[in-house]
PDB file of N, CA and C in Angstrom:
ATOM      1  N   UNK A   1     -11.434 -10.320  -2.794  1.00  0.00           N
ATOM      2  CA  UNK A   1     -10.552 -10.952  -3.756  1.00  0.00           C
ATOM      3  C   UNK A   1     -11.357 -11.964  -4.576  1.00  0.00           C
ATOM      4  N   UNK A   2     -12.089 -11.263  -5.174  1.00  0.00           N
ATOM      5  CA  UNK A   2     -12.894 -12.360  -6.292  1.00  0.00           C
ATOM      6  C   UNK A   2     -13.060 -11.664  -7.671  1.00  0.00           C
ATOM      7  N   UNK A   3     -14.020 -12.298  -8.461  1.00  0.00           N
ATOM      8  CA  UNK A   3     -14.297 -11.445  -9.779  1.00  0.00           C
ATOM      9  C   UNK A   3     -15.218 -10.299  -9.415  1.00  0.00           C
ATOM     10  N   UNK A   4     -15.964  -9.908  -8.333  1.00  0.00           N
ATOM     11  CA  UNK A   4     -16.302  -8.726  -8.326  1.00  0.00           C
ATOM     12  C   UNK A   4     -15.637  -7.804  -7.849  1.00  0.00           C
ATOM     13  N   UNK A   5     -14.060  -7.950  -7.490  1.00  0.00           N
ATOM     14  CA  UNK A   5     -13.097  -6.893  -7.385  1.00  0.00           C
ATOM     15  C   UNK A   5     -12.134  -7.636  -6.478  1.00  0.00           C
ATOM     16  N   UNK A   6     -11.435  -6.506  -5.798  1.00  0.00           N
ATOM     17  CA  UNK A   6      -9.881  -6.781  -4.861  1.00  0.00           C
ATOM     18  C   UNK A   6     -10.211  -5.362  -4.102  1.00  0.00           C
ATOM     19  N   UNK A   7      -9.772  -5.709  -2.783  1.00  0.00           N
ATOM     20  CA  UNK A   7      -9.304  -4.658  -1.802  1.00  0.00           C
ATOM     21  C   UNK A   7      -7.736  -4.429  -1.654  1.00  0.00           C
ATOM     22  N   UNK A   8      -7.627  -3.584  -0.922  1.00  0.00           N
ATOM     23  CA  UNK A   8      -6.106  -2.563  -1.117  1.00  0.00           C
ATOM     24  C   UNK A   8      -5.245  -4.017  -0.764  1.00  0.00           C
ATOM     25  N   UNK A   9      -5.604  -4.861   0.283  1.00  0.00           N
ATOM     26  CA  UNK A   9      -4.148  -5.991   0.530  1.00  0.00           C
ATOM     27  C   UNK A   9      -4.422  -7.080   0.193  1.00  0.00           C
ATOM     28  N   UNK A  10      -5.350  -7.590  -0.804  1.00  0.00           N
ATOM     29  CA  UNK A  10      -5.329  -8.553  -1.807  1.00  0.00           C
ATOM     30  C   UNK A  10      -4.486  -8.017  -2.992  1.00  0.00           C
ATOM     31  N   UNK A  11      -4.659  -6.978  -3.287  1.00  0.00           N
ATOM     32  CA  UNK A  11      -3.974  -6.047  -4.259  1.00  0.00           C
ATOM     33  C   UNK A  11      -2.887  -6.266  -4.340  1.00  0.00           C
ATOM     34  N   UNK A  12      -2.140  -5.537  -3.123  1.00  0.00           N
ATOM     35  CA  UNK A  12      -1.035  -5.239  -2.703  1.00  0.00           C
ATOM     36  C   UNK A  12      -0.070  -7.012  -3.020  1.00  0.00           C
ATOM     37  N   UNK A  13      -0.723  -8.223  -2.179  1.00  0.00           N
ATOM     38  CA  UNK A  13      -0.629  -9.478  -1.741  1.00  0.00           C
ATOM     39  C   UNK A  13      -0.085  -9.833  -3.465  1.00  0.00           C
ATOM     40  N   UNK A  14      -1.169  -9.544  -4.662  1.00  0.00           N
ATOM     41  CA  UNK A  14      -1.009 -10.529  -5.842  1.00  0.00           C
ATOM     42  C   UNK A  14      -0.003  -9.227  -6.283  1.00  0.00           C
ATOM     43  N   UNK A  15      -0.158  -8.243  -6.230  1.00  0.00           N
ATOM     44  CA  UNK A  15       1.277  -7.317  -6.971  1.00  0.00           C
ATOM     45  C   UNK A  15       2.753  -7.342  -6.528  1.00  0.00           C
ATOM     46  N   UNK A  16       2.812  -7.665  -5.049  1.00  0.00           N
ATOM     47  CA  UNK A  16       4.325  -8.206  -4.579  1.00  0.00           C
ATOM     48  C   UNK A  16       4.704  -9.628  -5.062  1.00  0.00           C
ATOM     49  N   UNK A  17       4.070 -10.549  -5.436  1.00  0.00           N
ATOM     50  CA  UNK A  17       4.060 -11.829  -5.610  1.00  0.00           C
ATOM     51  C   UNK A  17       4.645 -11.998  -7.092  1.00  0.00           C
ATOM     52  N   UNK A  18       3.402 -11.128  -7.722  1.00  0.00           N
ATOM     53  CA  UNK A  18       3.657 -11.424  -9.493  1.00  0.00           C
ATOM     54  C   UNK A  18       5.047 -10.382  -9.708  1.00  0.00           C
ATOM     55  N   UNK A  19       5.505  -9.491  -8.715  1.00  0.00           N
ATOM     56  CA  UNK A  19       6.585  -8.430  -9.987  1.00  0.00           C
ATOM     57  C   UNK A  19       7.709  -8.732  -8.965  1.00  0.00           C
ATOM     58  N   UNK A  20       7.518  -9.229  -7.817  1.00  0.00           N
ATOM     59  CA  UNK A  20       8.734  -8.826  -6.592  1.00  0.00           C
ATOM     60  C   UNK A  20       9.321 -10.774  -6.124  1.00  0.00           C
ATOM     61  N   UNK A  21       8.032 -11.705  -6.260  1.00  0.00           N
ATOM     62  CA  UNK A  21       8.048 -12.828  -6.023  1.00  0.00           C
ATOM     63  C   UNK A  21       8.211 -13.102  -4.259  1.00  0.00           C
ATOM     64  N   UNK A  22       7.130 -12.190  -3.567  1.00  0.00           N
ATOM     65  CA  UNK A  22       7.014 -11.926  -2.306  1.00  0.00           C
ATOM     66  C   UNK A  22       5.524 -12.209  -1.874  1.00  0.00           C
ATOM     67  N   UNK A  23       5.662 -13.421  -0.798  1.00  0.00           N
ATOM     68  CA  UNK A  23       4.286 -13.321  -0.015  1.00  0.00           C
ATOM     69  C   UNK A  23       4.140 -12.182   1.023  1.00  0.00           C
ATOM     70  N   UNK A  24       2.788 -12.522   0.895  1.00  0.00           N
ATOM     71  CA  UNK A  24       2.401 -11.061   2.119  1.00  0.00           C
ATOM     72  C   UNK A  24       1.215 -11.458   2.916  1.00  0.00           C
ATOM     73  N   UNK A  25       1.205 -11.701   4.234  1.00  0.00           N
ATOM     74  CA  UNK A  25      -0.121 -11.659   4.800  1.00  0.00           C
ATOM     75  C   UNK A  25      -1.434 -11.156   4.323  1.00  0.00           C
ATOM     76  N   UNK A  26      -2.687 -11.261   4.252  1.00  0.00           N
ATOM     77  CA  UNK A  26      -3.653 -11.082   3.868  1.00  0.00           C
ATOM     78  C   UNK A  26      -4.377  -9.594   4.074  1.00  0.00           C
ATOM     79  N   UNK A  27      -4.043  -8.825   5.169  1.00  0.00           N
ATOM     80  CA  UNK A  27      -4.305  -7.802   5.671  1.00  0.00           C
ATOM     81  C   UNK A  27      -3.750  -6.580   5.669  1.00  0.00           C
ATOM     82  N   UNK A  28      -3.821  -5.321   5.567  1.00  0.00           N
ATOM     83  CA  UNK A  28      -3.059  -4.759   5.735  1.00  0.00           C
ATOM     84  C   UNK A  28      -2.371  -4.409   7.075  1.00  0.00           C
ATOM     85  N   UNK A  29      -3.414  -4.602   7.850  1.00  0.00           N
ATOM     86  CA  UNK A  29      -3.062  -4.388   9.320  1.00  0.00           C
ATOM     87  C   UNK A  29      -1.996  -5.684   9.667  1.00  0.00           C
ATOM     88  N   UNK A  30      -1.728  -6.806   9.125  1.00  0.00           N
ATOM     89  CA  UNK A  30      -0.531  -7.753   9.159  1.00  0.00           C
ATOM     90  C   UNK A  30       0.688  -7.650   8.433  1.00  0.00           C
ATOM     91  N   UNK A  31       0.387  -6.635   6.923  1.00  0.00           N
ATOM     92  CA  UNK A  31       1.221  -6.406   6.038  1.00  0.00           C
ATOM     93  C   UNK A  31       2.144  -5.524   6.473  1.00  0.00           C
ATOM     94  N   UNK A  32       1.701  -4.421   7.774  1.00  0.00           N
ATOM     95  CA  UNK A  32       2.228  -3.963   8.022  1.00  0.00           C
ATOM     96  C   UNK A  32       3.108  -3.929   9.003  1.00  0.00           C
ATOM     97  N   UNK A  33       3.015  -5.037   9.561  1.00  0.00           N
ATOM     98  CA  UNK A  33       4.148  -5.840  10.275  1.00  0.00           C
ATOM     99  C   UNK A  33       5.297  -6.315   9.648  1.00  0.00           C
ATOM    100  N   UNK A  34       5.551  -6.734   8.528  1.00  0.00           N
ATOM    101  CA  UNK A  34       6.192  -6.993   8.125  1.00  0.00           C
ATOM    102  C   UNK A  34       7.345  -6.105   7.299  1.00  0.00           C
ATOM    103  N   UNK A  35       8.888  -6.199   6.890  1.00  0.00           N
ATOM    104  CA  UNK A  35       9.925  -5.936   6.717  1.00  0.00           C
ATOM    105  C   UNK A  35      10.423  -4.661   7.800  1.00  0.00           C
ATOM    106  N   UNK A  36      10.857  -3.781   7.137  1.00  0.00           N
ATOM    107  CA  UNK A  36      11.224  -2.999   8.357  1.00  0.00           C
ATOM    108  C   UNK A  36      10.639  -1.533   7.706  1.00  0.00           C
ATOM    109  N   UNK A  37      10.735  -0.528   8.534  1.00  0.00           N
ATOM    110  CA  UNK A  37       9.762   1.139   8.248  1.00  0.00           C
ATOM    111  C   UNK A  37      10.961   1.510   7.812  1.00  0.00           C
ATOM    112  N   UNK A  38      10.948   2.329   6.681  1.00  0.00           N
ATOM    113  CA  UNK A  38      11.420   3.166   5.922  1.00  0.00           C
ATOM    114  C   UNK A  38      10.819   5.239   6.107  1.00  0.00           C
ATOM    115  N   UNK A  39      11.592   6.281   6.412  1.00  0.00           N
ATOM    116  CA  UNK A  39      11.044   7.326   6.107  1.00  0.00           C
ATOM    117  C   UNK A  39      10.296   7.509   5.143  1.00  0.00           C
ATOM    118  N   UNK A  40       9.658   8.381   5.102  1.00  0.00           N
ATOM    119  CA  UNK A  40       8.748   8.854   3.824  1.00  0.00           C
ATOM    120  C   UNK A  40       9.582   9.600   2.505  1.00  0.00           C
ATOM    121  N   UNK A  41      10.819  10.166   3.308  1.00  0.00           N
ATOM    122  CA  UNK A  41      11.897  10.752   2.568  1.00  0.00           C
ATOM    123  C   UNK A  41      12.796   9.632   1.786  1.00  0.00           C
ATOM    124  N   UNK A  42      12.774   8.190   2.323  1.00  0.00           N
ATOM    125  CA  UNK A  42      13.616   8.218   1.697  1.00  0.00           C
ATOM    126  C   UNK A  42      12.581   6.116   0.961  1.00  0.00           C
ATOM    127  N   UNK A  43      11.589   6.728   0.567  1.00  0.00           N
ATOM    128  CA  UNK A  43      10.586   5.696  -0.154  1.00  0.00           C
ATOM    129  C   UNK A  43      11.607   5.264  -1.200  1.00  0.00           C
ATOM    130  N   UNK A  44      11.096   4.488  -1.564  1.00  0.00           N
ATOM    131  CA  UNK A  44      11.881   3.655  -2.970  1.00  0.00           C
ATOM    132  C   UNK A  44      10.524   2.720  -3.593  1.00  0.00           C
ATOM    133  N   UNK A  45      10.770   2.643  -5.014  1.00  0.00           N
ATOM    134  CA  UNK A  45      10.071   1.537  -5.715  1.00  0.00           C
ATOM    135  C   UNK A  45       9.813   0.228  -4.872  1.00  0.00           C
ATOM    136  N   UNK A  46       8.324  -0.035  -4.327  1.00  0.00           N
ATOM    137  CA  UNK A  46       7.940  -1.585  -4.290  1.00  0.00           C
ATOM    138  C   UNK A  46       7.849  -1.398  -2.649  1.00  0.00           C
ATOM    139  N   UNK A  47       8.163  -0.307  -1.789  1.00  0.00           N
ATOM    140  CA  UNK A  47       7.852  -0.124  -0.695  1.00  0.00           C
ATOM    141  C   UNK A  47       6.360  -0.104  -0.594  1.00  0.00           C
ATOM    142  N   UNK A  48       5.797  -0.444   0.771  1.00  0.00           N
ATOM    143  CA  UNK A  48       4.463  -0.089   1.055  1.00  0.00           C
ATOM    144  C   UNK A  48       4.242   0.639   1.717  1.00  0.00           C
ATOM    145  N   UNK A  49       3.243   1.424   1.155  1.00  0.00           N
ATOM    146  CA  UNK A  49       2.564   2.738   2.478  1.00  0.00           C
ATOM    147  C   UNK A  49       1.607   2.301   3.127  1.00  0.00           C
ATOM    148  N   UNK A  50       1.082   2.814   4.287  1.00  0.00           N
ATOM    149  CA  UNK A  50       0.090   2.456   4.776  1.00  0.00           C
ATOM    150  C   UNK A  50      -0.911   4.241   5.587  1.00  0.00           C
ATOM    151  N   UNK A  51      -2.285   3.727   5.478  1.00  0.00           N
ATOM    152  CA  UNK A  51      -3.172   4.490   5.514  1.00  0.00           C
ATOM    153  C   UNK A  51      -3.918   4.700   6.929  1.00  0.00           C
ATOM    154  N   UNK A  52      -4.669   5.432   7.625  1.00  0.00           N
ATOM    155  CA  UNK A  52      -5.250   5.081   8.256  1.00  0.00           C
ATOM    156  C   UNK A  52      -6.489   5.717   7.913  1.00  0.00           C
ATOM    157  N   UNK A  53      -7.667   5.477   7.478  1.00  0.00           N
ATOM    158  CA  UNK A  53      -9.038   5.528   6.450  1.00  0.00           C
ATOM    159  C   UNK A  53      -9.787   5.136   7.631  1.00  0.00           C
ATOM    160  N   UNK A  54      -9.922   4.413   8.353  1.00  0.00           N
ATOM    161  CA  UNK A  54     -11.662   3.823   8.948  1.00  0.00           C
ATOM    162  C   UNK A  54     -10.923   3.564  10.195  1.00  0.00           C
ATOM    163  N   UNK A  55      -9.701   3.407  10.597  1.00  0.00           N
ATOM    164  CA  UNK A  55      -9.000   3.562  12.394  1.00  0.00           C
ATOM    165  C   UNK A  55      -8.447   2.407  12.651  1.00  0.00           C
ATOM    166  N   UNK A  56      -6.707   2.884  12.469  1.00  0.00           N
ATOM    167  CA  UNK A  56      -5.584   2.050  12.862  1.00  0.00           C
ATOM    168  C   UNK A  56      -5.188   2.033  11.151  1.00  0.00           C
ATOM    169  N   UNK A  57      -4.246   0.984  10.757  1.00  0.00           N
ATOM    170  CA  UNK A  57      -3.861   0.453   9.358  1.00  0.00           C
ATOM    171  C   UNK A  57      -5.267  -0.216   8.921  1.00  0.00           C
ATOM    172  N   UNK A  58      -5.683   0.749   8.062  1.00  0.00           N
ATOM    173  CA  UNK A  58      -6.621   0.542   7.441  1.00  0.00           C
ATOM    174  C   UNK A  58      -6.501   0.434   5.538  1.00  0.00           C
ATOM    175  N   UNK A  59      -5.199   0.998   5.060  1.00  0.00           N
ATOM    176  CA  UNK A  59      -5.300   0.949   3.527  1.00  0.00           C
ATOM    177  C   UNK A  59      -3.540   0.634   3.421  1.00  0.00           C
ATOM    178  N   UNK A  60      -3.266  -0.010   2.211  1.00  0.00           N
ATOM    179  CA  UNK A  60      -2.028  -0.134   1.960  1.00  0.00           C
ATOM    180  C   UNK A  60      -1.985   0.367   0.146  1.00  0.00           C
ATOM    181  N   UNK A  61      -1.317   0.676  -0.090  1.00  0.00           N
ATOM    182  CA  UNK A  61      -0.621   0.871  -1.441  1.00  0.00           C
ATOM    183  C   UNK A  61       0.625  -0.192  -1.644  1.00  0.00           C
ATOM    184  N   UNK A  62       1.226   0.467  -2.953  1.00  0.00           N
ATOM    185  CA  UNK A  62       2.794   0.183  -3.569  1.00  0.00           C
ATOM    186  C   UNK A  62       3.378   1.355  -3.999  1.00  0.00           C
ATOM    187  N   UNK A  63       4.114   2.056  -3.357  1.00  0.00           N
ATOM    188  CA  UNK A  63       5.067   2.685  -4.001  1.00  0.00           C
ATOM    189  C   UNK A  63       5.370   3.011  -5.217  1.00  0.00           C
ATOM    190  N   UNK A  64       5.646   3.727  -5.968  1.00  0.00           N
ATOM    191  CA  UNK A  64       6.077   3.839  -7.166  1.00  0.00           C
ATOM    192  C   UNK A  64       7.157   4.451  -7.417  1.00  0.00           C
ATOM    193  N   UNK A  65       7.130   5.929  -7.733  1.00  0.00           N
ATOM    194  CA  UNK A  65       8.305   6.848  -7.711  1.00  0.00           C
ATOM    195  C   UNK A  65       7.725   7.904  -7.495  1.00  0.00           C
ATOM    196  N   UNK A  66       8.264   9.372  -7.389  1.00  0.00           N
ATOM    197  CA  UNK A  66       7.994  11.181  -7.395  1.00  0.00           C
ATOM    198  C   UNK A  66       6.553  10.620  -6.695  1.00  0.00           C
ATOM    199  N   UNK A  67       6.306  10.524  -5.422  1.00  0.00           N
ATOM    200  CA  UNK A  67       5.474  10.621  -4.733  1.00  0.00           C
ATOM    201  C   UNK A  67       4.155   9.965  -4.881  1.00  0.00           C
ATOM    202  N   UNK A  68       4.340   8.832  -6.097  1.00  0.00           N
ATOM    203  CA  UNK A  68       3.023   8.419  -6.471  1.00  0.00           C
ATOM    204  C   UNK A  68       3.055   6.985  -6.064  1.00  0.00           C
ATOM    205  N   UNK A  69       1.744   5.720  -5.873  1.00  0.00           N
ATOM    206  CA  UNK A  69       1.724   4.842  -5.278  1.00  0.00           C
ATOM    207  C   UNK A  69       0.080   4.492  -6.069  1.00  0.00           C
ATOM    208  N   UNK A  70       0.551   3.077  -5.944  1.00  0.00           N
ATOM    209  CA  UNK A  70      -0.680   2.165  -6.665  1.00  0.00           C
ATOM    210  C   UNK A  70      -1.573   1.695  -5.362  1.00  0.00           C
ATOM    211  N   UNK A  71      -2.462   1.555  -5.959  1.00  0.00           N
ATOM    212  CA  UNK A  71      -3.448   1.127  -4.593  1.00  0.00           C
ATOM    213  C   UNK A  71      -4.939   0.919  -5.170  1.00  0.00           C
ATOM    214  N   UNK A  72      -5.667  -0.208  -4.578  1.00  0.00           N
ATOM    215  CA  UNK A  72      -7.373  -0.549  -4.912  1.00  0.00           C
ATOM    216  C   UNK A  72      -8.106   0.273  -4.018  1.00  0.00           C
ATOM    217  N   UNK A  73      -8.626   1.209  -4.707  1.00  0.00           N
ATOM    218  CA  UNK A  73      -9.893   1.884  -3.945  1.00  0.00           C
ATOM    219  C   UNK A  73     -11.094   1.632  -4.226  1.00  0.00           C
ATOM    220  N   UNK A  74     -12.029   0.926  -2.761  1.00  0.00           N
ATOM    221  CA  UNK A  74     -12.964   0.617  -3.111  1.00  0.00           C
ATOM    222  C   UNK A  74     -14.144   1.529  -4.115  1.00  0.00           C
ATOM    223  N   UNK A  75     -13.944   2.997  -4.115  1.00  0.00           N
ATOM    224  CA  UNK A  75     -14.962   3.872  -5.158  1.00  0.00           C
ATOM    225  C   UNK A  75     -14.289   3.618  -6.493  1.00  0.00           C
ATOM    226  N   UNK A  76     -13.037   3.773  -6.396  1.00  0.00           N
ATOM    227  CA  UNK A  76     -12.019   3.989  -8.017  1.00  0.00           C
ATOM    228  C   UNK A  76     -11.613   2.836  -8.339  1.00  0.00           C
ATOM    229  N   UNK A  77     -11.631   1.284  -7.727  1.00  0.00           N
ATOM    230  CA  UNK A  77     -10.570   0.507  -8.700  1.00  0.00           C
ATOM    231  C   UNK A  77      -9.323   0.377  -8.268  1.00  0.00           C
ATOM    232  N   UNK A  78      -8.570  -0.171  -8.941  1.00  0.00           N
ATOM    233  CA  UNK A  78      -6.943  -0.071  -9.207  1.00  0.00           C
ATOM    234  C   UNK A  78      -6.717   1.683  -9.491  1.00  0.00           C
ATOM    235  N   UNK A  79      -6.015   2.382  -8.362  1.00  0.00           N
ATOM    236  CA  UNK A  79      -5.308   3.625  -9.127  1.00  0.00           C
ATOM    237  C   UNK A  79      -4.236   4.303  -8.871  1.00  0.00           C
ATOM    238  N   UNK A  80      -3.423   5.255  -9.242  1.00  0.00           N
ATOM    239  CA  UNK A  80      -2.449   5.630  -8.678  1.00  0.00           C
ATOM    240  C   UNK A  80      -2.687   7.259  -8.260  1.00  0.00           C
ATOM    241  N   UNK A  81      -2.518   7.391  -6.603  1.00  0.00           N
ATOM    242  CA  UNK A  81      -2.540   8.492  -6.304  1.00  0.00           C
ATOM    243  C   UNK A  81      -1.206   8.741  -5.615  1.00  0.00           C
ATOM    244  N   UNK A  82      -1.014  10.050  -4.941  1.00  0.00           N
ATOM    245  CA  UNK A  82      -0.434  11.093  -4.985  1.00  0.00           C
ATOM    246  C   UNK A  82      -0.152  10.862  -3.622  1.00  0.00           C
ATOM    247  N   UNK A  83       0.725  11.003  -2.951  1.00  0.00           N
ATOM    248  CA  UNK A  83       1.298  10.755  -1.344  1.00  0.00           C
ATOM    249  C   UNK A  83       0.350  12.474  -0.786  1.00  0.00           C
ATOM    250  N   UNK A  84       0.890  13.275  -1.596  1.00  0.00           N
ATOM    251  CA  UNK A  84       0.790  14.533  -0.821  1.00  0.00           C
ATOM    252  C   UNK A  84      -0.898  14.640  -1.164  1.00  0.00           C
ATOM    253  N   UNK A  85      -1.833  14.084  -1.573  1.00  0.00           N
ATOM    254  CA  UNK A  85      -2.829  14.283  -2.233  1.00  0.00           C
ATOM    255  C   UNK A  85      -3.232  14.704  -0.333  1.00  0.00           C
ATOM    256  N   UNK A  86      -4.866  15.620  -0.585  1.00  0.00           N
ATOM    257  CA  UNK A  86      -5.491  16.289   0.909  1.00  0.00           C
ATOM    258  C   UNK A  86      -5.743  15.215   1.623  1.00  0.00           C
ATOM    259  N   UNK A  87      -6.098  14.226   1.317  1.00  0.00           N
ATOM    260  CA  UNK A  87      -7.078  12.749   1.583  1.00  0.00           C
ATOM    261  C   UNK A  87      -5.667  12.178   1.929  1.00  0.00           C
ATOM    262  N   UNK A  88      -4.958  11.601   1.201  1.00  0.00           N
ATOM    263  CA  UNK A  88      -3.479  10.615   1.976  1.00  0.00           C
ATOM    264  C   UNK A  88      -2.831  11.493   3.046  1.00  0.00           C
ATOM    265  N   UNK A  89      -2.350  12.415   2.753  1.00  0.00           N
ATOM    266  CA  UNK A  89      -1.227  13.129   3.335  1.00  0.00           C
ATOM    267  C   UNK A  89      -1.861  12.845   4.943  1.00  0.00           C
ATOM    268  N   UNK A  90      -3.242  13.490   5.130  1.00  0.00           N
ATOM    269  CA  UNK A  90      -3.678  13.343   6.355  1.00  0.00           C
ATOM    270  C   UNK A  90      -3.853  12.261   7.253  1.00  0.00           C
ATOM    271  N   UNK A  91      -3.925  11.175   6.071  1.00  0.00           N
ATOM    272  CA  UNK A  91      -3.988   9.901   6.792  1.00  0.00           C
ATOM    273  C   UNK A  91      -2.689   8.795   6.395  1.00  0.00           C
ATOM    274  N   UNK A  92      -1.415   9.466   6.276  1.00  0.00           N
ATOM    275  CA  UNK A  92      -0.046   8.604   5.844  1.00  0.00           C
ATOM    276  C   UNK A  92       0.090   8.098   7.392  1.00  0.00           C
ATOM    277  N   UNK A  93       0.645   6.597   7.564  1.00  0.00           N
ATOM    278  CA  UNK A  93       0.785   6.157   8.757  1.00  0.00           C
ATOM    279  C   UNK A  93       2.201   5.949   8.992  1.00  0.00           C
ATOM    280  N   UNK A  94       2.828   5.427   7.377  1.00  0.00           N
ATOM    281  CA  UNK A  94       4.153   5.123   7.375  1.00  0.00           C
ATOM    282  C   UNK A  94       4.018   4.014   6.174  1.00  0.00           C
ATOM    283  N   UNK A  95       5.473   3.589   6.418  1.00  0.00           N
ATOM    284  CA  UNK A  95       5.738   2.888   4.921  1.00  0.00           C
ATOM    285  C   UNK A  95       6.741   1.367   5.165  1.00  0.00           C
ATOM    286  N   UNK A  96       6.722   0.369   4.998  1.00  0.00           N
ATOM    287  CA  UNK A  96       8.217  -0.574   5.297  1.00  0.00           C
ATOM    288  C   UNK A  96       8.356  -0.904   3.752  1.00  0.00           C
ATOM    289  N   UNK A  97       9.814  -1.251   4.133  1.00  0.00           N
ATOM    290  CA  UNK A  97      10.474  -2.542   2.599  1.00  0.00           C
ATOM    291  C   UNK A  97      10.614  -3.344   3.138  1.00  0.00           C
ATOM    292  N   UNK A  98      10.224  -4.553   1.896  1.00  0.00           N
ATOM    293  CA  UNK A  98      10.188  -5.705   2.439  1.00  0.00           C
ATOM    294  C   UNK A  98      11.196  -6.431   1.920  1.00  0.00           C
ATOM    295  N   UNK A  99      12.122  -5.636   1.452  1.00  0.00           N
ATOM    296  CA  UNK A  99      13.465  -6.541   0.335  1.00  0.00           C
ATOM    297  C   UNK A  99      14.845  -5.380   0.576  1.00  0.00           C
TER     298      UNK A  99
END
């Protein structure tokens, strides 16, 4: 979280804050403690997903709509991928709302 970039739950942390007016623990592995799990079926705008990439809650997103979700990837940046994409789908852990 500096000027040489943001990881997925600094991300996540300043995008619930600035559009939702929601703190969030620093981590994703803490972020994901928080509100309650939602199905994958039944996601909504501003929910968080969570990943498991490197072992346990390892990546978080934001939700969006039709299966897509914002998220900092350390190769790409800020971007929005695809729930069902080969790479997520395999590693979806689950999702909570926090509102």
């Amino acid at each position: 979280d500096s000027k040489k970039g943001v990881d997925c739950s600094a991300f996540t942390c300043a995008m619930m804050s600035e559009v939702y007016g929601l703190s969030l623990p620093r981590t994703s592995r803490e972020q994901y403690k928080e509100g309650h799990r939602v199905s994958k079926s039944s996601l909504m705008q501003g929910d968080l997903v969570f990943f498991n990439t490197t072992g346990g809650v390892s990546h978080v997103g934001v939700y969006l709509h039709n299966n897509k979700f914002v998220h900092a990837s350390a190769s790409s940046g800020v971007m929005i991928s695809d729930l069902d994409d080969a790479y997520f789908k395999r590693r979806y852990l689950g999702a909570t709302r926090l509102r």
